[in-house]
PDB file of N, CA and C in Angstrom:
ATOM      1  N   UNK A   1       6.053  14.449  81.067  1.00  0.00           N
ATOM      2  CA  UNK A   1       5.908  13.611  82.222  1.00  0.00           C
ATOM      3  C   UNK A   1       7.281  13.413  82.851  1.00  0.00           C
ATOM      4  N   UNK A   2       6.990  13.444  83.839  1.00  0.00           N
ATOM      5  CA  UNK A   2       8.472  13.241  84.586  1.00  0.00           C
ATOM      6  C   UNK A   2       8.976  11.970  85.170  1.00  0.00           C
ATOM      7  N   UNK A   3      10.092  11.512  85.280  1.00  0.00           N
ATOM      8  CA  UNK A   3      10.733   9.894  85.582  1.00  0.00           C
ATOM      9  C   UNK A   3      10.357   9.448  86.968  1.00  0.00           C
ATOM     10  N   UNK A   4      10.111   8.464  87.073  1.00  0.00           N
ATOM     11  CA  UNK A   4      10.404   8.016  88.614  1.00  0.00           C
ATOM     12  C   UNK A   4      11.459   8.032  89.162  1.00  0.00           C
ATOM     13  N   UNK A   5      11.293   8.398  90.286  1.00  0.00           N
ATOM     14  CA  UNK A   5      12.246   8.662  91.307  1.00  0.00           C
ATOM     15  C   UNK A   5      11.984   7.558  92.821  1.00  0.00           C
ATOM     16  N   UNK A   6      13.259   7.091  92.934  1.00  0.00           N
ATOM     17  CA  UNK A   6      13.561   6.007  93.952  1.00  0.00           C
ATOM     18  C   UNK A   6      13.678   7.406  95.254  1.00  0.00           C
ATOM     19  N   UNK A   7      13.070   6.434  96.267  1.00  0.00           N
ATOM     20  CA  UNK A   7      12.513   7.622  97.663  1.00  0.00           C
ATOM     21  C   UNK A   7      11.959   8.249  98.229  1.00  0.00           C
ATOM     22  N   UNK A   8      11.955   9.376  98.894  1.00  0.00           N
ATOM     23  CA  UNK A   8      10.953   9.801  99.959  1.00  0.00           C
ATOM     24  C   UNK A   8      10.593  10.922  98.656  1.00  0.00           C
ATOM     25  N   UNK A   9       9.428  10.922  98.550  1.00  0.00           N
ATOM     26  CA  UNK A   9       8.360  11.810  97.712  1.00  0.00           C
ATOM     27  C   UNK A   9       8.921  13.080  98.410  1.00  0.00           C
ATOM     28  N   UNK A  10       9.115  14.865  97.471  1.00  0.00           N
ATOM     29  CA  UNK A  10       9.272  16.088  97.866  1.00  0.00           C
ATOM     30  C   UNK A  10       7.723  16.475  98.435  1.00  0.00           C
ATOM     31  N   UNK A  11       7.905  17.468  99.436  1.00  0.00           N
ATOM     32  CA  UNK A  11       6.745  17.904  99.993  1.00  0.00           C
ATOM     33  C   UNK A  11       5.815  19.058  98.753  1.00  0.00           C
ATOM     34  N   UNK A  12       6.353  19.294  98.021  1.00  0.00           N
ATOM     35  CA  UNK A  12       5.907  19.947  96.742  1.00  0.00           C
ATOM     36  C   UNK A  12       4.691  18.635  96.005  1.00  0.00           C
ATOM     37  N   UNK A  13       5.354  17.822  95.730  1.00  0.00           N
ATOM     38  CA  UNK A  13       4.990  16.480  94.781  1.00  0.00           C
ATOM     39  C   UNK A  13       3.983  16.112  95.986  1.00  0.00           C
ATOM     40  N   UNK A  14       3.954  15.779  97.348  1.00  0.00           N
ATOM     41  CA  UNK A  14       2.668  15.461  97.779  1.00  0.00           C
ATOM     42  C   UNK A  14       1.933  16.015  97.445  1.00  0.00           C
ATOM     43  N   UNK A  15       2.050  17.534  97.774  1.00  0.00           N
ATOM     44  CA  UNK A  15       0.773  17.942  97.224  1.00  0.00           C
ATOM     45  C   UNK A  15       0.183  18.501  96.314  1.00  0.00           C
ATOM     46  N   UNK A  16       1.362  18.229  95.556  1.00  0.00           N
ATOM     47  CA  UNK A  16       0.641  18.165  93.514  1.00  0.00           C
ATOM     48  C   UNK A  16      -0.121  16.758  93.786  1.00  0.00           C
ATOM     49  N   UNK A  17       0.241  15.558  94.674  1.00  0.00           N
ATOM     50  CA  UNK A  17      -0.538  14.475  94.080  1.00  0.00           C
ATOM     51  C   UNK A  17      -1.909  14.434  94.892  1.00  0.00           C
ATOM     52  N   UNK A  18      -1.990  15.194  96.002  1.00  0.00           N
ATOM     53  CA  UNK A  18      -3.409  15.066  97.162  1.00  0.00           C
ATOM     54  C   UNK A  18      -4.545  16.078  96.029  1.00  0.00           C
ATOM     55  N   UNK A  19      -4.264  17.065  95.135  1.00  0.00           N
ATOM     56  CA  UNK A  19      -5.467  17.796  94.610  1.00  0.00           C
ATOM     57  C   UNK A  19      -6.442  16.909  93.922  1.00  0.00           C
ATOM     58  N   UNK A  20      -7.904  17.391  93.864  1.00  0.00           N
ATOM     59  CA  UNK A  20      -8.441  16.554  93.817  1.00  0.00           C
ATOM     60  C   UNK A  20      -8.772  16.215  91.915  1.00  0.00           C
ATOM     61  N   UNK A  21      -8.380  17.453  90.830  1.00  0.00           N
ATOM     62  CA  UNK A  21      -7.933  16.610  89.596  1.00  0.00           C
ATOM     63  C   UNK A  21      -6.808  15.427  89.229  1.00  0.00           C
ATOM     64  N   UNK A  22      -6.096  15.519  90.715  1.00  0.00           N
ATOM     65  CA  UNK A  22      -5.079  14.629  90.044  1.00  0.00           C
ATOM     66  C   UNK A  22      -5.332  13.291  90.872  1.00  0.00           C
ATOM     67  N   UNK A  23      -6.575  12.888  91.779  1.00  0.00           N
ATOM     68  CA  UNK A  23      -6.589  11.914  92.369  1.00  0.00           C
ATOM     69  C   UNK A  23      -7.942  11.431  91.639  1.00  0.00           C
ATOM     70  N   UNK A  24      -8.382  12.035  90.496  1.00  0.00           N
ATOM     71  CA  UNK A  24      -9.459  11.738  89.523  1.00  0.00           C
ATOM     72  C   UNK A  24      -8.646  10.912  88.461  1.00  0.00           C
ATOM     73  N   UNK A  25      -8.037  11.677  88.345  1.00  0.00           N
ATOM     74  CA  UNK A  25      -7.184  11.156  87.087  1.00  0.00           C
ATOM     75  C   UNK A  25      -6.714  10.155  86.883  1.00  0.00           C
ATOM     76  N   UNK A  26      -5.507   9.593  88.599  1.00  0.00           N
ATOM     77  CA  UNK A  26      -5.270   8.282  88.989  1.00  0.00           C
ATOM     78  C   UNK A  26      -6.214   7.268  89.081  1.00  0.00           C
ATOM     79  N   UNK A  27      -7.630   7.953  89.631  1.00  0.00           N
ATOM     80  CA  UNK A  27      -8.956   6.097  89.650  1.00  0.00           C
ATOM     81  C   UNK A  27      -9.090   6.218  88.399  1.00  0.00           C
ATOM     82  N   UNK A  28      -9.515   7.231  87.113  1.00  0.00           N
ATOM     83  CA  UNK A  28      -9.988   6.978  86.084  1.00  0.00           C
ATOM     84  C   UNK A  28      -8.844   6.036  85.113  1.00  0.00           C
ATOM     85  N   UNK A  29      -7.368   6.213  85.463  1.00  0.00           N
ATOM     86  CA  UNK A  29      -6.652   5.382  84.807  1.00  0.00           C
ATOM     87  C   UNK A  29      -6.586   4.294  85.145  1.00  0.00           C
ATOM     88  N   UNK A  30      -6.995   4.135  86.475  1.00  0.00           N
ATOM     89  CA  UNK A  30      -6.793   2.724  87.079  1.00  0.00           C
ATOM     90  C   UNK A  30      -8.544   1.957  86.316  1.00  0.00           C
ATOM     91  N   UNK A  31      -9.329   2.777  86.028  1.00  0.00           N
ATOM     92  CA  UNK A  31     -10.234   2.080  86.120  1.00  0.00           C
ATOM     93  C   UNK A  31     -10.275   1.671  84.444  1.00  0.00           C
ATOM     94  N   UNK A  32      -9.557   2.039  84.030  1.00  0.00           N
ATOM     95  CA  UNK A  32      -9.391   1.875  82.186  1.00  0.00           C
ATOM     96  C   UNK A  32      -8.540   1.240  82.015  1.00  0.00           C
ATOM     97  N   UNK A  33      -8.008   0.878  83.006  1.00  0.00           N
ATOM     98  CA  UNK A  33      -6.686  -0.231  82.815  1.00  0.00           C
ATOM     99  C   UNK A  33      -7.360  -1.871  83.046  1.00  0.00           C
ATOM    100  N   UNK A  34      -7.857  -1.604  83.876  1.00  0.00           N
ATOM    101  CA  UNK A  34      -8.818  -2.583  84.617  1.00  0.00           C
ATOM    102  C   UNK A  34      -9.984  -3.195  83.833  1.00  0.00           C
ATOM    103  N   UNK A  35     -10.238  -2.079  82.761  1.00  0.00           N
ATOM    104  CA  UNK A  35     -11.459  -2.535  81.851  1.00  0.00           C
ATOM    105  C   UNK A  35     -10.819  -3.118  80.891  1.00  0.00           C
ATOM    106  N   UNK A  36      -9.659  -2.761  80.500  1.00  0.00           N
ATOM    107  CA  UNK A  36      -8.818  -3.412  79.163  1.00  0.00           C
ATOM    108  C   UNK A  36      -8.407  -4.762  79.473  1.00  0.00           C
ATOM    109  N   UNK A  37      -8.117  -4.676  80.815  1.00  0.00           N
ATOM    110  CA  UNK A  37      -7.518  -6.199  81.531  1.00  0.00           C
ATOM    111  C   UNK A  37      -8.411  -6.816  81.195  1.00  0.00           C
ATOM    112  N   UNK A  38      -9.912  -6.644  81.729  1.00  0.00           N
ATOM    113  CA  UNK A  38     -11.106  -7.753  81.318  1.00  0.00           C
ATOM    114  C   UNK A  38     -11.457  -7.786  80.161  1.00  0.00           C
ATOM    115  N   UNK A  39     -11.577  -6.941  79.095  1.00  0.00           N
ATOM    116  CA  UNK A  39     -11.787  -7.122  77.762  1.00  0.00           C
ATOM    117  C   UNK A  39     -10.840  -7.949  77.031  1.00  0.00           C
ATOM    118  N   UNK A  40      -9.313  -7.775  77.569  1.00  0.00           N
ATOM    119  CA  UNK A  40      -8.218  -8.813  77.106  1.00  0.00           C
ATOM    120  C   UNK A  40      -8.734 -10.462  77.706  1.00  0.00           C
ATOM    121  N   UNK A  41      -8.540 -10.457  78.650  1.00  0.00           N
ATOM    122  CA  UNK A  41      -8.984 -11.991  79.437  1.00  0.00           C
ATOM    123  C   UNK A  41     -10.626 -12.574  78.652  1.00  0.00           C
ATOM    124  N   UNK A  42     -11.704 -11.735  78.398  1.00  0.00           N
ATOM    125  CA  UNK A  42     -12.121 -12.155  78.094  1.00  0.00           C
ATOM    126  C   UNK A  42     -12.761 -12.391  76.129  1.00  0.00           C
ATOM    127  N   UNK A  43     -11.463 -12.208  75.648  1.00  0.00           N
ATOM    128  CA  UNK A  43     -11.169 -12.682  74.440  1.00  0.00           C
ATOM    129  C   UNK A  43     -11.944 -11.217  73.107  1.00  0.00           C
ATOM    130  N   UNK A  44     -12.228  -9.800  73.964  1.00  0.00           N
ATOM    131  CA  UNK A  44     -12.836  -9.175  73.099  1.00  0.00           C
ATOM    132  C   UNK A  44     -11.930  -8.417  72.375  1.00  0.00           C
ATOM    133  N   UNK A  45     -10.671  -8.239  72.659  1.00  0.00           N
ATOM    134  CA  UNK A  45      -9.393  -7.959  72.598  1.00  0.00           C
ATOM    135  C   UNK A  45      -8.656  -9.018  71.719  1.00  0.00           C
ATOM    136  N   UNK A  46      -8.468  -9.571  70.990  1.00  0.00           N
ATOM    137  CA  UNK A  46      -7.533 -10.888  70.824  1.00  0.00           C
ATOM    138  C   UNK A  46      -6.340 -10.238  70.136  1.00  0.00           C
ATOM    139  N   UNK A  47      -5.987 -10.833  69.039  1.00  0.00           N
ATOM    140  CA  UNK A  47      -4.715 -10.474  68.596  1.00  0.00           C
ATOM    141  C   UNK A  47      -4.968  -9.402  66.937  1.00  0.00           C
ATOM    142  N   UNK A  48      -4.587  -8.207  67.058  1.00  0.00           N
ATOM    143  CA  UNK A  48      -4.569  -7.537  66.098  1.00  0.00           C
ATOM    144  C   UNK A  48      -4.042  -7.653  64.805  1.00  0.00           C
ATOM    145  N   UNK A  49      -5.047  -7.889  63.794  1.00  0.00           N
ATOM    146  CA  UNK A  49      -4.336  -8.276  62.482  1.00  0.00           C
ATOM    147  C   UNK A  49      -4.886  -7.062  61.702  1.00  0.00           C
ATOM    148  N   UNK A  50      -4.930  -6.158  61.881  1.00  0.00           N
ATOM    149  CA  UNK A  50      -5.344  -4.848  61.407  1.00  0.00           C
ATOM    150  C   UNK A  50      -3.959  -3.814  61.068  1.00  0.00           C
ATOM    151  N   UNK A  51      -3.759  -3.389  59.789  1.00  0.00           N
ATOM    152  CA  UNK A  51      -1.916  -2.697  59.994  1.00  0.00           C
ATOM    153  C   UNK A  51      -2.503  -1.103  59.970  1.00  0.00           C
ATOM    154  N   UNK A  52      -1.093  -0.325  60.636  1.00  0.00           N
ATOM    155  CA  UNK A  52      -0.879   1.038  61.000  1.00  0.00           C
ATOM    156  C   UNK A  52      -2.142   1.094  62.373  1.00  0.00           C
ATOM    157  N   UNK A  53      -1.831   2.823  62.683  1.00  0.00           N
ATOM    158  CA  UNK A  53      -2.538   3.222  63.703  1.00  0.00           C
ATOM    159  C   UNK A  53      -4.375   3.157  63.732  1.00  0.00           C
ATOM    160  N   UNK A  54      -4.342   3.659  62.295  1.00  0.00           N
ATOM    161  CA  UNK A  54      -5.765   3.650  62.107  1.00  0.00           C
ATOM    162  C   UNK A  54      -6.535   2.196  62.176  1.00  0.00           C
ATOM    163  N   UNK A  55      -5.867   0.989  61.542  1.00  0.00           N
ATOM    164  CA  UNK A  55      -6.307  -0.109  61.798  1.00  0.00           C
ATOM    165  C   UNK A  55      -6.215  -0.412  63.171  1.00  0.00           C
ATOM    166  N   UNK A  56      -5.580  -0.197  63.776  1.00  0.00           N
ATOM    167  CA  UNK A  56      -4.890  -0.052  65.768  1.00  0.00           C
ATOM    168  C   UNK A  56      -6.570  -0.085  66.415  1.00  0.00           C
ATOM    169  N   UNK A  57      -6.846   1.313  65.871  1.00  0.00           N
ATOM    170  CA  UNK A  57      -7.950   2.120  66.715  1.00  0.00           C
ATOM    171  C   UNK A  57      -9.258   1.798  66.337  1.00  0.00           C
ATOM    172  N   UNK A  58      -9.640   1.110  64.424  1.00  0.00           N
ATOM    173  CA  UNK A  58     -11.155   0.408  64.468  1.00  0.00           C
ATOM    174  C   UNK A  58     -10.947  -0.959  65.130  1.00  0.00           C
ATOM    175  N   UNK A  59      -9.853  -1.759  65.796  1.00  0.00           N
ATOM    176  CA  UNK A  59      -9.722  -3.091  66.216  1.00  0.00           C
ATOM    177  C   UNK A  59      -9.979  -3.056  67.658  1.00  0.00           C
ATOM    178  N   UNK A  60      -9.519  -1.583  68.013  1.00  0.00           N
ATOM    179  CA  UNK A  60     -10.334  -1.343  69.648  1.00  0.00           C
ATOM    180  C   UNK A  60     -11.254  -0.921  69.792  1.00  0.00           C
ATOM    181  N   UNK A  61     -12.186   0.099  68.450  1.00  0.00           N
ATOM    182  CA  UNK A  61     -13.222   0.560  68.880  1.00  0.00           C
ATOM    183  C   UNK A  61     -14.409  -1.036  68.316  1.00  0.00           C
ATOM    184  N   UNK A  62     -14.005  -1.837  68.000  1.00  0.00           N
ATOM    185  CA  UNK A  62     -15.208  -3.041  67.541  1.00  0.00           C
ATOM    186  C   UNK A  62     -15.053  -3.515  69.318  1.00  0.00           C
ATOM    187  N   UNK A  63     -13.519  -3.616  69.416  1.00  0.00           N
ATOM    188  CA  UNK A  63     -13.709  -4.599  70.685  1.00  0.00           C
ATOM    189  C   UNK A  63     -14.834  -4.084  71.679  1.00  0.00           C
ATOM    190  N   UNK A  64     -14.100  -3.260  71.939  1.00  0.00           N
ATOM    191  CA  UNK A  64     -15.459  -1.860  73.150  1.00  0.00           C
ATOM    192  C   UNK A  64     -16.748  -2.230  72.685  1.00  0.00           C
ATOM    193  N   UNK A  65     -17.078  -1.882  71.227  1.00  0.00           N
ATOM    194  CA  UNK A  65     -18.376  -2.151  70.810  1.00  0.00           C
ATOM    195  C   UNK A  65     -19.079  -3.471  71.522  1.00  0.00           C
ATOM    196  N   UNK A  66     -18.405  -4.524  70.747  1.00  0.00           N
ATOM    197  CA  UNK A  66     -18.515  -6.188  70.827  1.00  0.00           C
ATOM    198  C   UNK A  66     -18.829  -6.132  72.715  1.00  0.00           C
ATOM    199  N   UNK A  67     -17.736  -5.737  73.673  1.00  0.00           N
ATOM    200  CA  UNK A  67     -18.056  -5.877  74.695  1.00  0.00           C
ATOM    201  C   UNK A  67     -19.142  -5.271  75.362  1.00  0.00           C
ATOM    202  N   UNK A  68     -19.773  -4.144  75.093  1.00  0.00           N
ATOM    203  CA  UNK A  68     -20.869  -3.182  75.058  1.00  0.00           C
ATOM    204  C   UNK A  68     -21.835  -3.949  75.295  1.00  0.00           C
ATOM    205  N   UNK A  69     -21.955  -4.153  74.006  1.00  0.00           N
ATOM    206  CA  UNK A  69     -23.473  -5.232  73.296  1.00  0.00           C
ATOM    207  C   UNK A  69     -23.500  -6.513  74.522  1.00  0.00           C
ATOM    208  N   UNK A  70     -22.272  -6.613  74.642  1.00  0.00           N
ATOM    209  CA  UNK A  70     -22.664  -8.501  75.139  1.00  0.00           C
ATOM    210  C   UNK A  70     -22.699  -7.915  76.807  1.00  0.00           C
ATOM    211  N   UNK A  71     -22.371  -6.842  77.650  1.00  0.00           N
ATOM    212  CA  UNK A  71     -22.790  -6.570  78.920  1.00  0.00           C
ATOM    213  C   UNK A  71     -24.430  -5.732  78.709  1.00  0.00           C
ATOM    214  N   UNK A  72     -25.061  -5.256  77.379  1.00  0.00           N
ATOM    215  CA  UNK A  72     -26.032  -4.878  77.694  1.00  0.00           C
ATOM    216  C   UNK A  72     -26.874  -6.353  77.735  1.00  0.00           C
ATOM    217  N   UNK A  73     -26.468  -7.177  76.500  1.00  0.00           N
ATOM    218  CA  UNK A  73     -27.472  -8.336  76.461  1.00  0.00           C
ATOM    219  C   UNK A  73     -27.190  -8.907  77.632  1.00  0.00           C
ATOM    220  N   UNK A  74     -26.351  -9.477  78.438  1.00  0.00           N
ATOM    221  CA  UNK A  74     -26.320 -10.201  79.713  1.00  0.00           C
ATOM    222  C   UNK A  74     -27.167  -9.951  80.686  1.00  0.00           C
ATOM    223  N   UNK A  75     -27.115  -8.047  80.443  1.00  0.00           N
ATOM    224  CA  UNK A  75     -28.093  -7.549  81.913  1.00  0.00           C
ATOM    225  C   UNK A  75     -29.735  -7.716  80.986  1.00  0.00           C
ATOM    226  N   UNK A  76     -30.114  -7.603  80.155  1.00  0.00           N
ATOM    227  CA  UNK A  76     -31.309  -8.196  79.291  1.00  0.00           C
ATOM    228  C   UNK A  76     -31.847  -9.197  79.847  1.00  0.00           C
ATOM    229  N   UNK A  77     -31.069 -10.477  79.575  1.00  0.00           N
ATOM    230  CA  UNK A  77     -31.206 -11.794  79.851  1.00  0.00           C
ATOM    231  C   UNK A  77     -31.392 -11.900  81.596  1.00  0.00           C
ATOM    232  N   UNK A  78     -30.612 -11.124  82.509  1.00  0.00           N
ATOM    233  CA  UNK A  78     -30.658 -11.701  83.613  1.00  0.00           C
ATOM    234  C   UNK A  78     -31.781 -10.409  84.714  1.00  0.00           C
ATOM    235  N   UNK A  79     -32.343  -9.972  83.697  1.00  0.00           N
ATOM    236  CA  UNK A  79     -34.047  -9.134  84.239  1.00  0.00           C
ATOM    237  C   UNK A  79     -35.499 -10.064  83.486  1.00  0.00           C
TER     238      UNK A  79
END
């Protein structure tokens, strides 16, 4: 990956960034950033007491889970 750069974007780099895998790529990160934001705020995320990577990754895959379940039951409840 390459550094940011302060200034006028190269005409090369526009249009590495206008193709349309790489303007997929940008909403899908934005939109996974955005989901973590709400899973943090809304407490499915809390504070990791799980050690190393592997504990890292079952403490996010419960959260996902946990949040899963409680947006399927919500839409349940509100049909």
């Amino acid at each position: 990956m390459l550094a940011q750069r302060a200034g006028k974007k190269s005409a090369e780099r526009e249009e590495h960034e206008r193709q349309r895998w790489f303007k997929r790529a940008r909403r899908f990160r934005a939109g996974i950033e955005g989901r973590i934001s709400v899973m943090k705020r809304r407490e499915y995320l809390g504070r990791c007491r799980d050690r190393g990577e592997e504990g890292f990754g079952r403490w996010v895959g419960w959260g996902v889970l946990t949040a899963n379940l409680d947006t399927i039951a919500q839409t349940l409840v509100a049909r």
